[in-house]
PDB file of N, CA and C in Angstrom:
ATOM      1  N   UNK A   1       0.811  -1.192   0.000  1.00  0.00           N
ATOM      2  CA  UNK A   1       0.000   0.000   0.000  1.00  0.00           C
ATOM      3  C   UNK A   1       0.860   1.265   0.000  1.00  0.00           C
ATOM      4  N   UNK A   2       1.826   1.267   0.705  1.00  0.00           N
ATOM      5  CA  UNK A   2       3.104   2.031   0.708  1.00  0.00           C
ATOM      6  C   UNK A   2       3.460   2.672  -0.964  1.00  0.00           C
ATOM      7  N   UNK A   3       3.927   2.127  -1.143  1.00  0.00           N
ATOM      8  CA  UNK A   3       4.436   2.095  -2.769  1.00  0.00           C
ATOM      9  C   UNK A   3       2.877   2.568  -3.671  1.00  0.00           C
ATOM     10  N   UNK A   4       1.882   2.188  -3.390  1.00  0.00           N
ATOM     11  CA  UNK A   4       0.566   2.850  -4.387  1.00  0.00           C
ATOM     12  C   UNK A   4       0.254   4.024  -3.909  1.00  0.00           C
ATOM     13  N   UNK A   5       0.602   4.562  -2.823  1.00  0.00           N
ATOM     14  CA  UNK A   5       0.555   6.003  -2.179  1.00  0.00           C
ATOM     15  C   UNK A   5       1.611   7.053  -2.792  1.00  0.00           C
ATOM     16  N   UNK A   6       2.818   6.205  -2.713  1.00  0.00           N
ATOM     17  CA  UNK A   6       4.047   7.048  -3.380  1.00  0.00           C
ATOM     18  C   UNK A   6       3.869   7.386  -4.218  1.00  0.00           C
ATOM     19  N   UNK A   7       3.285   6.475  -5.374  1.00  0.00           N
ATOM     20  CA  UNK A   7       3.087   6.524  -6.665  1.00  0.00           C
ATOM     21  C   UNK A   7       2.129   7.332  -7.147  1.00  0.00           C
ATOM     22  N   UNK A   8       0.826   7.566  -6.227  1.00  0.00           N
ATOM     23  CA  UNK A   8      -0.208   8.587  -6.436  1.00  0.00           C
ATOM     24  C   UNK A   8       0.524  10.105  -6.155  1.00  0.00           C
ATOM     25  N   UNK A   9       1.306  10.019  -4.902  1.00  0.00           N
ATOM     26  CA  UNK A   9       2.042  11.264  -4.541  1.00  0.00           C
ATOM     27  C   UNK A   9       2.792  11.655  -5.495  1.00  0.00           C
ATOM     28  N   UNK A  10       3.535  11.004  -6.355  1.00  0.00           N
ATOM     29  CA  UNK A  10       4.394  11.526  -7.756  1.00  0.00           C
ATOM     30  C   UNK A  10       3.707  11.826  -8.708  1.00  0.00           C
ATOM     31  N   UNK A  11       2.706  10.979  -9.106  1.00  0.00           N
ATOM     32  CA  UNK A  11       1.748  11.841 -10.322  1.00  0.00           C
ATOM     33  C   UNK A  11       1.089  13.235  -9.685  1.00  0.00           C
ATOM     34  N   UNK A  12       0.496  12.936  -8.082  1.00  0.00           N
ATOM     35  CA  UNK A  12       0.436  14.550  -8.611  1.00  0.00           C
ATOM     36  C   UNK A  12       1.133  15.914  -8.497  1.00  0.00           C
ATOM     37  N   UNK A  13       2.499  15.558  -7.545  1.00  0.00           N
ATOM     38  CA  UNK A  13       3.263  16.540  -7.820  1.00  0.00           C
ATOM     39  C   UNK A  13       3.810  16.403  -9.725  1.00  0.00           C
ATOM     40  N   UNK A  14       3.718  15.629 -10.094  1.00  0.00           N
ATOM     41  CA  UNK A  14       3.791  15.787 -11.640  1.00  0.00           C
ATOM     42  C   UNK A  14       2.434  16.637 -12.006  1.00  0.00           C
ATOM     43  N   UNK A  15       1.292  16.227 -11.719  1.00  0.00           N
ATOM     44  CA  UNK A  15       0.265  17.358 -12.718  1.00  0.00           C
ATOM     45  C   UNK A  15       0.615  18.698 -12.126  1.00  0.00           C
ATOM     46  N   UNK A  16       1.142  18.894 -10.941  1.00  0.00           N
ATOM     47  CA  UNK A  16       1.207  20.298 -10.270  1.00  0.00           C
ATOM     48  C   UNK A  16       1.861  20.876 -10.497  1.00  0.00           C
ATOM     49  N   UNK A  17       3.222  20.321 -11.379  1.00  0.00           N
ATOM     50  CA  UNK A  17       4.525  20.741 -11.757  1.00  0.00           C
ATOM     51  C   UNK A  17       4.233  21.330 -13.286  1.00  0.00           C
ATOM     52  N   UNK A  18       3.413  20.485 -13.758  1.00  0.00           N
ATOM     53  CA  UNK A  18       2.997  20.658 -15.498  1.00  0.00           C
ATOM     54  C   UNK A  18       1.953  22.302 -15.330  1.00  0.00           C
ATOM     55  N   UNK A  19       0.953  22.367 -14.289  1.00  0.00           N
ATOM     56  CA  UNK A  19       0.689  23.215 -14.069  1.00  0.00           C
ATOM     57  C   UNK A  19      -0.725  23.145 -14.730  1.00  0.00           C
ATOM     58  N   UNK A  20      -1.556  21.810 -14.660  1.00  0.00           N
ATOM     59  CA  UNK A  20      -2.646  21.668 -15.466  1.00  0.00           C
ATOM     60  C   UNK A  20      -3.778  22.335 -14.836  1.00  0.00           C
ATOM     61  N   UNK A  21      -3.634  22.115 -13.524  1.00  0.00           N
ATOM     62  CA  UNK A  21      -5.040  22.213 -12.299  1.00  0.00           C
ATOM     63  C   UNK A  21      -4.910  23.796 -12.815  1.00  0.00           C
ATOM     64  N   UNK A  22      -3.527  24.570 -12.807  1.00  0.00           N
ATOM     65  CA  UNK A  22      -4.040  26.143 -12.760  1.00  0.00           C
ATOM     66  C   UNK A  22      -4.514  26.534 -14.111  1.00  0.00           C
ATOM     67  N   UNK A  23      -3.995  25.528 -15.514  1.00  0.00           N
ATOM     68  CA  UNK A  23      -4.595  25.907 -16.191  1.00  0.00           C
ATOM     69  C   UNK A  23      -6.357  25.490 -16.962  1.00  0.00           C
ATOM     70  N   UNK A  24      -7.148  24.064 -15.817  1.00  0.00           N
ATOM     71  CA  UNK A  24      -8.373  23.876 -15.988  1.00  0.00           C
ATOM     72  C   UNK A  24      -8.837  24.788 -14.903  1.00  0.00           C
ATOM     73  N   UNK A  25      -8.445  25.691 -14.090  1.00  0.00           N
ATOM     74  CA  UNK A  25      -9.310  26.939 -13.615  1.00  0.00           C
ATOM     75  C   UNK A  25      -9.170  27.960 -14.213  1.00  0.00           C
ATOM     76  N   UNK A  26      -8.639  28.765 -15.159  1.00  0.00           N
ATOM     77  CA  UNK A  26      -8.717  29.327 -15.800  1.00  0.00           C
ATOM     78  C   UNK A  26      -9.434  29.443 -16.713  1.00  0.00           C
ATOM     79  N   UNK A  27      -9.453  27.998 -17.160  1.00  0.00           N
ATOM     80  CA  UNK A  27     -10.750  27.759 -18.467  1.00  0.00           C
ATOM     81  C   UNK A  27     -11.697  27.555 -17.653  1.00  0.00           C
ATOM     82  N   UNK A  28     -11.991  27.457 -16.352  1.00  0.00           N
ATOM     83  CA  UNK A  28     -13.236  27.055 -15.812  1.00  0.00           C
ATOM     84  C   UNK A  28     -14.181  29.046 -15.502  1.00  0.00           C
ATOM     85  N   UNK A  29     -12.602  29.557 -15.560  1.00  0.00           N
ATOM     86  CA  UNK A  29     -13.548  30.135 -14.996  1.00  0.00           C
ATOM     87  C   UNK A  29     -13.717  31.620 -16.400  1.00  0.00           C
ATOM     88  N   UNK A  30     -12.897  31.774 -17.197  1.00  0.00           N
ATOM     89  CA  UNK A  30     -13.369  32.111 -18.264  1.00  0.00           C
ATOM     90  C   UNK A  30     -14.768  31.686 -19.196  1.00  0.00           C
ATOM     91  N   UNK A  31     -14.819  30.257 -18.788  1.00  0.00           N
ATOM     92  CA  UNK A  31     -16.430  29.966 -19.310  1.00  0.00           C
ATOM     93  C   UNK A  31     -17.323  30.384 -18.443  1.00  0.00           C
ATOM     94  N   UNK A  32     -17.335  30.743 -17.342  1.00  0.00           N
ATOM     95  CA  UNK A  32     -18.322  30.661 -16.584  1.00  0.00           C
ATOM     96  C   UNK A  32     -18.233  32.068 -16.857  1.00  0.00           C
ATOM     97  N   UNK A  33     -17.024  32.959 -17.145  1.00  0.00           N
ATOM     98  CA  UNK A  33     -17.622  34.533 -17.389  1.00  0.00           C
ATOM     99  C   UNK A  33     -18.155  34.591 -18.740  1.00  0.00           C
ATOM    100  N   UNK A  34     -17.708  34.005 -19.564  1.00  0.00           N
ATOM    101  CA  UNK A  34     -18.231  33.940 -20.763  1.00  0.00           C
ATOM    102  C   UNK A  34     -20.289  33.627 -21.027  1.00  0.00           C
ATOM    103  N   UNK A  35     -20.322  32.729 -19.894  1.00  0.00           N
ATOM    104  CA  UNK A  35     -21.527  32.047 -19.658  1.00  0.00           C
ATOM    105  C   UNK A  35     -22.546  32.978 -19.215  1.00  0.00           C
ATOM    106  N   UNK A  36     -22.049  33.944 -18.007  1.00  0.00           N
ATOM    107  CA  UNK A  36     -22.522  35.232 -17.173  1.00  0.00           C
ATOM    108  C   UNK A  36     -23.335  36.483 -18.020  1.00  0.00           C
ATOM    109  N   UNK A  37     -21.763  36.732 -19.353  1.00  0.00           N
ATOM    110  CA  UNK A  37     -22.327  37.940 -19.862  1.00  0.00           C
ATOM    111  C   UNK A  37     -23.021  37.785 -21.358  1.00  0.00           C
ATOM    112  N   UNK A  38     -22.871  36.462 -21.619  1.00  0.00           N
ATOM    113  CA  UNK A  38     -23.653  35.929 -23.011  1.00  0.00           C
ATOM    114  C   UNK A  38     -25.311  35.724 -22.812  1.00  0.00           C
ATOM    115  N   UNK A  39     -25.162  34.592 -22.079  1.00  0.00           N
ATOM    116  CA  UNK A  39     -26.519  34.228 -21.755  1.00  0.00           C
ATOM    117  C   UNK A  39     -27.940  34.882 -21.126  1.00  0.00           C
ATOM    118  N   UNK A  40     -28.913  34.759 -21.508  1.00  0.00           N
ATOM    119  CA  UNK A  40     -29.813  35.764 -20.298  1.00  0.00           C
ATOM    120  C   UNK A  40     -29.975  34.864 -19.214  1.00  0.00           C
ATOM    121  N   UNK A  41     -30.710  35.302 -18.072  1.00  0.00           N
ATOM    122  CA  UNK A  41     -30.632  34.635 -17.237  1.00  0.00           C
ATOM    123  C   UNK A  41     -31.834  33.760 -16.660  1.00  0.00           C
ATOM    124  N   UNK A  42     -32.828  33.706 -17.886  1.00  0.00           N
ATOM    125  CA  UNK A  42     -33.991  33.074 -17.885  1.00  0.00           C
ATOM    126  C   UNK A  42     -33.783  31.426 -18.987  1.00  0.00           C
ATOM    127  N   UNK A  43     -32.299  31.597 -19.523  1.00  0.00           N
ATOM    128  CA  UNK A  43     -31.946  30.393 -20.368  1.00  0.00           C
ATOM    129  C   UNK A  43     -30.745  29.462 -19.641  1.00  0.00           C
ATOM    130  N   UNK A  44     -30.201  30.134 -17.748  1.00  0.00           N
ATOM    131  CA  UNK A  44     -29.092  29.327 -17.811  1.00  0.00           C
ATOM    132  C   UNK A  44     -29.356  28.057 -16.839  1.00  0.00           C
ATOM    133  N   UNK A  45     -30.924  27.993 -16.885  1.00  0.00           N
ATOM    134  CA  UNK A  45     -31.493  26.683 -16.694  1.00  0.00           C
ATOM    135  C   UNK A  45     -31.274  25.407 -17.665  1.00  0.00           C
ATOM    136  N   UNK A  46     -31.365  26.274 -18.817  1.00  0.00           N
ATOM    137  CA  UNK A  46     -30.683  25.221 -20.029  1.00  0.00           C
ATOM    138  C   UNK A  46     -29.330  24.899 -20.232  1.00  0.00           C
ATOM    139  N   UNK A  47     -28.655  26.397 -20.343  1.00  0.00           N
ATOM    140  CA  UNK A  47     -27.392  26.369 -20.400  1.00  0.00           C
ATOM    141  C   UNK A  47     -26.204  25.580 -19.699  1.00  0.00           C
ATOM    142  N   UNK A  48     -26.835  25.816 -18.516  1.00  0.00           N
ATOM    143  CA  UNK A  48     -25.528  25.125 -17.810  1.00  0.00           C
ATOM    144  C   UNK A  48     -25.426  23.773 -17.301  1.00  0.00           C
ATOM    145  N   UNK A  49     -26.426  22.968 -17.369  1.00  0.00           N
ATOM    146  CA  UNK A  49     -26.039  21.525 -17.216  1.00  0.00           C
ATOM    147  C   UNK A  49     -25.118  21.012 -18.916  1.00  0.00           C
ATOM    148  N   UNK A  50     -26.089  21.655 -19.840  1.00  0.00           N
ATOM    149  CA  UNK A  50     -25.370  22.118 -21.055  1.00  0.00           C
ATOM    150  C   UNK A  50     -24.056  21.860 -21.131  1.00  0.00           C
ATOM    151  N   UNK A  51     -23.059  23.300 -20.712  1.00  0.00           N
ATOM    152  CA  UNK A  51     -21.961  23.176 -20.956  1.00  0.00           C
ATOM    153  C   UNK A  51     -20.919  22.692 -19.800  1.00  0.00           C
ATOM    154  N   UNK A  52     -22.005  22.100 -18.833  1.00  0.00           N
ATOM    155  CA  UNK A  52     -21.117  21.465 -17.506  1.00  0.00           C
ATOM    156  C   UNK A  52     -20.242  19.977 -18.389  1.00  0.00           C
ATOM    157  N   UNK A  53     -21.324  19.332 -18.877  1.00  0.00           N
ATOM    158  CA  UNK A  53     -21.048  17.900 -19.440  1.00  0.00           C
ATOM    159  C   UNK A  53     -19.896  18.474 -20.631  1.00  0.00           C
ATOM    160  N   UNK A  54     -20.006  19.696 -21.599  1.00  0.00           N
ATOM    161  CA  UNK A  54     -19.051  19.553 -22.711  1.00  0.00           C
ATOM    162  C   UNK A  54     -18.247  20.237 -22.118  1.00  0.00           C
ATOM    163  N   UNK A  55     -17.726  20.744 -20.591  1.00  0.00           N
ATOM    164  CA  UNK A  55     -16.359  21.536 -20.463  1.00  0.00           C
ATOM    165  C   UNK A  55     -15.711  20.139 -19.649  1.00  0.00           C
ATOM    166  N   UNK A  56     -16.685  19.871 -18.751  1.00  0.00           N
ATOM    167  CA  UNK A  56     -16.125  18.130 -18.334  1.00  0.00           C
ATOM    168  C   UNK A  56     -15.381  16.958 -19.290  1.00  0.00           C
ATOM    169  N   UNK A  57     -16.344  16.869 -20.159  1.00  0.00           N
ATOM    170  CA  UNK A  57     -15.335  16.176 -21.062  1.00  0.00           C
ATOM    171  C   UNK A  57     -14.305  16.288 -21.610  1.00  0.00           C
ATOM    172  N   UNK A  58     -14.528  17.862 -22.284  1.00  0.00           N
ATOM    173  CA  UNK A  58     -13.750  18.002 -23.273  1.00  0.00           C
ATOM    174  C   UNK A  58     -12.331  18.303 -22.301  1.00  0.00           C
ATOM    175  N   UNK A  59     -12.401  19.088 -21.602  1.00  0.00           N
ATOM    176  CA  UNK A  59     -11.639  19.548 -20.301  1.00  0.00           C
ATOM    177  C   UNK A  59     -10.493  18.078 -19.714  1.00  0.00           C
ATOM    178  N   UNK A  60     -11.589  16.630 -19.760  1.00  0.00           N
ATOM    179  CA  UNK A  60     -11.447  15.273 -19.552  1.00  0.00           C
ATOM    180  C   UNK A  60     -10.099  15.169 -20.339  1.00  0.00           C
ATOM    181  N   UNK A  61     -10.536  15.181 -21.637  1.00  0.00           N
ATOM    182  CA  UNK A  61      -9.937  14.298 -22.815  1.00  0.00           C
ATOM    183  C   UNK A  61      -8.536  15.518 -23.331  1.00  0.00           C
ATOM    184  N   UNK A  62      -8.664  16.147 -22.644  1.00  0.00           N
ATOM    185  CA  UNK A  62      -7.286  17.702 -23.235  1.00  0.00           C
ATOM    186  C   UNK A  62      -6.563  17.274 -21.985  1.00  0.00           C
ATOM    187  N   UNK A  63      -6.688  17.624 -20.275  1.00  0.00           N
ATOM    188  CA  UNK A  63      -5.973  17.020 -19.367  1.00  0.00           C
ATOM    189  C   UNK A  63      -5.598  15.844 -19.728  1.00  0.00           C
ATOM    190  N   UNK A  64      -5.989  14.583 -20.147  1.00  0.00           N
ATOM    191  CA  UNK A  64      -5.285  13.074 -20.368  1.00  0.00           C
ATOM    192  C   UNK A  64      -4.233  13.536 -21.220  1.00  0.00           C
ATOM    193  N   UNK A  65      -4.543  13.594 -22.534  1.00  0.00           N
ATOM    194  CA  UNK A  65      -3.481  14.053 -23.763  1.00  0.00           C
ATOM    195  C   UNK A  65      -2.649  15.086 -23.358  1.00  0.00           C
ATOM    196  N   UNK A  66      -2.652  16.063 -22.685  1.00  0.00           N
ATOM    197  CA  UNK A  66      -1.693  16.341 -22.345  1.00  0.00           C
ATOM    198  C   UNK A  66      -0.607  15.778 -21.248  1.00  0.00           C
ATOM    199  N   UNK A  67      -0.910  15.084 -19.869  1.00  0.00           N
ATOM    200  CA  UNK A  67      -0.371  14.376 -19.032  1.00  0.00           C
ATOM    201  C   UNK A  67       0.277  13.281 -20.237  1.00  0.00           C
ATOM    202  N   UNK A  68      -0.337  12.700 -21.010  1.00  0.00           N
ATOM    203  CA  UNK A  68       0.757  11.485 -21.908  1.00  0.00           C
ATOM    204  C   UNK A  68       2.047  12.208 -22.765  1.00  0.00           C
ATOM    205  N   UNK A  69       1.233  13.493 -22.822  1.00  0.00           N
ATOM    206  CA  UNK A  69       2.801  14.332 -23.985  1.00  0.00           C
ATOM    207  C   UNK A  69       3.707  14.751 -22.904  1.00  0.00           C
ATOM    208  N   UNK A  70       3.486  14.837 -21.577  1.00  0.00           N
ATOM    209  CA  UNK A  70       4.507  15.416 -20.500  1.00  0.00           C
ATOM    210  C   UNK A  70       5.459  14.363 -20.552  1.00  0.00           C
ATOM    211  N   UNK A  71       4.266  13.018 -19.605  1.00  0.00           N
ATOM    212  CA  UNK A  71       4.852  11.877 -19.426  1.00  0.00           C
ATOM    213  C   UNK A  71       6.262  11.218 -20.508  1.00  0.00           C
ATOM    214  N   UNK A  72       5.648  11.387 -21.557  1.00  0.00           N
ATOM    215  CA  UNK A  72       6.903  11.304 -22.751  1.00  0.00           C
ATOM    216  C   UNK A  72       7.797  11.925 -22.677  1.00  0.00           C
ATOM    217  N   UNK A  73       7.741  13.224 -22.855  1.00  0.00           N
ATOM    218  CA  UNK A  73       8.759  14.175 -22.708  1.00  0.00           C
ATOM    219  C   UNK A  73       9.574  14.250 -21.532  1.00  0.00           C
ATOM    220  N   UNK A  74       8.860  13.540 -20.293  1.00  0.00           N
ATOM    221  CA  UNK A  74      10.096  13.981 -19.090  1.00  0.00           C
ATOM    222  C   UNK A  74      10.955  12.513 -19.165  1.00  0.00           C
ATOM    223  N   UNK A  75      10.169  11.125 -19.727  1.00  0.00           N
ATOM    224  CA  UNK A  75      10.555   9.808 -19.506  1.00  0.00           C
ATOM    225  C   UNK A  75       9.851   9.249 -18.453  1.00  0.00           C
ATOM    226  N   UNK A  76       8.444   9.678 -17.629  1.00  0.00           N
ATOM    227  CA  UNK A  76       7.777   8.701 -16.719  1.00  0.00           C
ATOM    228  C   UNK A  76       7.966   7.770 -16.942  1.00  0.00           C
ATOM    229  N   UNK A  77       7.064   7.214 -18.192  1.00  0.00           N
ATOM    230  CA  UNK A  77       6.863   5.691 -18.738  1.00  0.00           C
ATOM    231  C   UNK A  77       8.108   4.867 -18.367  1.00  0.00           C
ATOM    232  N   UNK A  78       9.533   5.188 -18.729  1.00  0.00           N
ATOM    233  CA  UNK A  78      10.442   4.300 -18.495  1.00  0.00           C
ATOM    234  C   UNK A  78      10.500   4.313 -17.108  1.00  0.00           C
ATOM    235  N   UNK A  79      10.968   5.369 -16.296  1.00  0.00           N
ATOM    236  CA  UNK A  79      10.933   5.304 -14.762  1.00  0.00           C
ATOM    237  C   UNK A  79       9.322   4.416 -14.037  1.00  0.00           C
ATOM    238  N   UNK A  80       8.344   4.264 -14.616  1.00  0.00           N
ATOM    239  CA  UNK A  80       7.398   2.798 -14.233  1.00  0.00           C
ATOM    240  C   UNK A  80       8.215   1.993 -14.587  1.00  0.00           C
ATOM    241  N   UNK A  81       8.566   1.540 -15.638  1.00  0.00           N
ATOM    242  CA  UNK A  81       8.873   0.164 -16.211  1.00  0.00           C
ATOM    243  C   UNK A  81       9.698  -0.304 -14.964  1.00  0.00           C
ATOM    244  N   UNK A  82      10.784   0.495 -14.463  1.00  0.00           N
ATOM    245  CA  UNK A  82      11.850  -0.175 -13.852  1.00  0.00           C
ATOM    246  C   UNK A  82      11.428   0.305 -11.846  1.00  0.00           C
ATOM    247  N   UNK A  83      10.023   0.319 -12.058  1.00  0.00           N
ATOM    248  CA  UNK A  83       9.673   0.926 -10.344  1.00  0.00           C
ATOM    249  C   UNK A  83       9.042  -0.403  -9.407  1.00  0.00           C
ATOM    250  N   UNK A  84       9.141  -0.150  -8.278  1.00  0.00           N
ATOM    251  CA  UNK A  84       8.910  -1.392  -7.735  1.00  0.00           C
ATOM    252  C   UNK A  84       7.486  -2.107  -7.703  1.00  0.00           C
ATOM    253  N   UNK A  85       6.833  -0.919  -8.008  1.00  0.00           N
ATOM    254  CA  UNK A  85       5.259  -1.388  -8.442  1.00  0.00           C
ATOM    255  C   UNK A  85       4.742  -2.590  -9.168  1.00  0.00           C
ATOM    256  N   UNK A  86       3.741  -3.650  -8.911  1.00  0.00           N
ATOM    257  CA  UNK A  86       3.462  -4.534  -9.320  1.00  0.00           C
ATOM    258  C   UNK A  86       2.342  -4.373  -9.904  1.00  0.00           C
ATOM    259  N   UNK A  87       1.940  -5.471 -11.301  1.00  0.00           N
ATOM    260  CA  UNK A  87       0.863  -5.447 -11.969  1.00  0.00           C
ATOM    261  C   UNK A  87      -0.355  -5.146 -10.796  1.00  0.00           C
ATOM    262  N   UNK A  88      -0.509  -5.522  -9.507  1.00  0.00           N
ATOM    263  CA  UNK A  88      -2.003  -5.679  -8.822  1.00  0.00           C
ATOM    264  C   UNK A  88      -1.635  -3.753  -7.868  1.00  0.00           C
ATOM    265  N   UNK A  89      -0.302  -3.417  -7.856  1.00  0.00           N
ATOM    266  CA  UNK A  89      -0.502  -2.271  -6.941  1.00  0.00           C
ATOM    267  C   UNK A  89      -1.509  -0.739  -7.700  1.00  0.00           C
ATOM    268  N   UNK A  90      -1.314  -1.689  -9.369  1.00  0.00           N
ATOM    269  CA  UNK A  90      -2.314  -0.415  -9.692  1.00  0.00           C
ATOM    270  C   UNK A  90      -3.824  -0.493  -9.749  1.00  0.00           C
TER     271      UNK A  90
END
């Protein structure tokens, strides 16, 4: 259990280092001003479950792809290969 803790503790000083979290609040919160001064406020009953699901996803699928282009670029992947972690610790 030791070692699956460590291992959570390094990825996320890795996303914190890449600097993703500060840059999905930024987009979180540019949409939501965007959302504020576009919309009226008799439509953001519609609106915002709306664009909760397409900033979630899309937000989803841009954080992954980017964490794999880091991961490459710094050499994670090889530093797993050779870590003490076992097929069941993940």
């Amino acid at each position: 259990m030791k070692r699956l803790l460590a291992a959570m503790k390094l990825d996320f000083l890795l996303q914190v280092r890449t600097q993703l979290y500060t840059i999905g609040l930024v987009v979180a919160v540019v949409i939501a001003g965007a959302l504020a001064w576009l919309a009226d406020p008799e439509q953001l009953t519609t609106y915002v479950p709306t664009l909760m699901l397409l900033v979630i996803g899309g937000s989803t699928l841009l954080y992954v792809a980017a964490m794999i282009l880091f991961e490459k670029e710094q050499g994670t992947l090889n530093a797993l290969i050779v870590s003490p972690l076992t097929f069941f610790s993940w």
